[in-house]
Protein backbone atom coordinates (compact mmCIF):
# COMPACT_ATOMS: atom_id res chain seq x y z
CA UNK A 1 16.67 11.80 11.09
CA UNK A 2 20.09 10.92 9.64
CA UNK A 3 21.93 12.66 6.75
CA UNK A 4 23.38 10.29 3.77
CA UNK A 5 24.73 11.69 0.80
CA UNK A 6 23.60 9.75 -2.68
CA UNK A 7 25.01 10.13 -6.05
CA UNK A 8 22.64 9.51 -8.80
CA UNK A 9 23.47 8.12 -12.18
CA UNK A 10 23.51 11.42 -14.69
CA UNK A 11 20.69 9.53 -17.02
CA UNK A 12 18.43 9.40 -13.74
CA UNK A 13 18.69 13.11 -12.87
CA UNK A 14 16.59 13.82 -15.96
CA UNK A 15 14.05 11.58 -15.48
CA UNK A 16 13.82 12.26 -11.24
CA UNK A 17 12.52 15.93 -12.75
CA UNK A 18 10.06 14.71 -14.48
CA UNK A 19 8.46 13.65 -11.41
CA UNK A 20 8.37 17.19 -9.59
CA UNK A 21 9.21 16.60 -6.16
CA UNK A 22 12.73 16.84 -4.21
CA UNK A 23 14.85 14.37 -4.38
CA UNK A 24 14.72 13.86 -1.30
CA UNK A 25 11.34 13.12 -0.57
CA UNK A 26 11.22 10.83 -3.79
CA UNK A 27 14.26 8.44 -2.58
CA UNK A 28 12.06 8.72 0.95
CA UNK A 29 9.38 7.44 -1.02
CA UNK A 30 11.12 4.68 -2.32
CA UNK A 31 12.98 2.97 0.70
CA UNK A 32 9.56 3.81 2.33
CA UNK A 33 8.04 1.45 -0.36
CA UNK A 34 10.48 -1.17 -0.41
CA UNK A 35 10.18 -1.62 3.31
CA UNK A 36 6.90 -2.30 2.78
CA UNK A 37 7.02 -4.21 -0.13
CA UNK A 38 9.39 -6.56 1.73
CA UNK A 39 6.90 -6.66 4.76
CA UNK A 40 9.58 -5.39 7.20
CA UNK A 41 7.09 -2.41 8.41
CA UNK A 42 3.55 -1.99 8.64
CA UNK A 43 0.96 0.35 6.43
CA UNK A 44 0.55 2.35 9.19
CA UNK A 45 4.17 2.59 10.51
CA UNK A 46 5.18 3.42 6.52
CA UNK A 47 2.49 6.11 6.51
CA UNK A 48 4.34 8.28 9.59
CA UNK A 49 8.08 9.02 7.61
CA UNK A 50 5.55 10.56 4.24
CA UNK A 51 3.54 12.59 6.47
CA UNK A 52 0.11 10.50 5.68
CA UNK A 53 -2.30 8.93 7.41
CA UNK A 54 -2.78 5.17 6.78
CA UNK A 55 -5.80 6.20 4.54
CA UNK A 56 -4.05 7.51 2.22
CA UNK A 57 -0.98 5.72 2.29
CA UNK A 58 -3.18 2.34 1.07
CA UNK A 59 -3.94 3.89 -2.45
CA UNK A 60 -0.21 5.08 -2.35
CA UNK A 61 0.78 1.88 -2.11
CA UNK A 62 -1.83 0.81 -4.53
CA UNK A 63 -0.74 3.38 -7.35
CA UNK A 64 2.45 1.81 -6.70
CA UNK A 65 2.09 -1.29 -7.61
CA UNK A 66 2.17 -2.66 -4.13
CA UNK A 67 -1.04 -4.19 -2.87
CA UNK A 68 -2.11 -3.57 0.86
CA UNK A 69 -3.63 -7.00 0.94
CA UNK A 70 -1.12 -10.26 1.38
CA UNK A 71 -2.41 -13.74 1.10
CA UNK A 72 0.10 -16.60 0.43
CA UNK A 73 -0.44 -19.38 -1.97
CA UNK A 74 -1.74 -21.56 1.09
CA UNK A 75 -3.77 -19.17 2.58
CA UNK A 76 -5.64 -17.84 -0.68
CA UNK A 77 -7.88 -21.18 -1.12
CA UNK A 78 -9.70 -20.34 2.89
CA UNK A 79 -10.05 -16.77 1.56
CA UNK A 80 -11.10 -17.18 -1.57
CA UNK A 81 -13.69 -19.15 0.17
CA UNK A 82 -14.71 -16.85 2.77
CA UNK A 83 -14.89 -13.86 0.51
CA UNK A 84 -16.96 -15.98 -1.72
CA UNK A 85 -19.36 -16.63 1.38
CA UNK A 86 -19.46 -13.37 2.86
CA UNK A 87 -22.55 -11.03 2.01
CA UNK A 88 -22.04 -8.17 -0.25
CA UNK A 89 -20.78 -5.02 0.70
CA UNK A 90 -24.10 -3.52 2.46
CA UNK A 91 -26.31 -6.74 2.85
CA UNK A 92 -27.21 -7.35 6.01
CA UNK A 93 -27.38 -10.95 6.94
CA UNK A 94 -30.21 -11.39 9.32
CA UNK A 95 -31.08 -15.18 10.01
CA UNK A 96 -31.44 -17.32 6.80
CA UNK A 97 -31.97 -14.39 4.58
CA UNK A 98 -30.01 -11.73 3.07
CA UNK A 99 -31.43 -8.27 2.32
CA UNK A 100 -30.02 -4.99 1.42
CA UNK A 101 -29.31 -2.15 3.97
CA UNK A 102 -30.48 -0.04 0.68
């Protein structure tokens, strides 16, 4: 891993305490993010550099204001649809009739 040497604005160095972690880590965190926000890397490839499995790199994400699902403006009518068609979580769908796994 490379070396780069960042000078923070003196107004930020107050606030960067506030959130109790290195600054390193937390400016890792951050181009981590934006790489994902901007789609360039996967959930699971941005998990590796913060030492966290995918599983817990979704809520991350989440918490973040970055949502692991995507669905364009064209696709989200076929979703919308197929979420509204698929069975609730723990139904099982067995021939015409729906019944709970309950």
């Amino acid at each position: 891993m490379g070396t780069v040497m960042l000078e923070l604005d003196g107004e930020l160095v107050p606030q960067h305490e506030q959130l109790c972690q290195p600054v390193e880590h937390a400016v890792n965190d951050l181009i981590v993010l934006e790489f994902y926000r901007r789609a360039l890397i996967s959930g699971g490839r941005a998990a590796e550099p913060l030492g966290m499995p995918k599983s817990e790199f979704i809520p991350h994400a989440s918490d973040s204001g970055l949502p692991y699902i995507r669905v364009s403006d064209d696709e989200w009518p076929a979703e919308r649809a197929r979420m509204e068609s698929a069975p609730p979580p723990g139904w099982v769908v067995s021939g015409s009739s729906r019944q709970s796994s309950r």
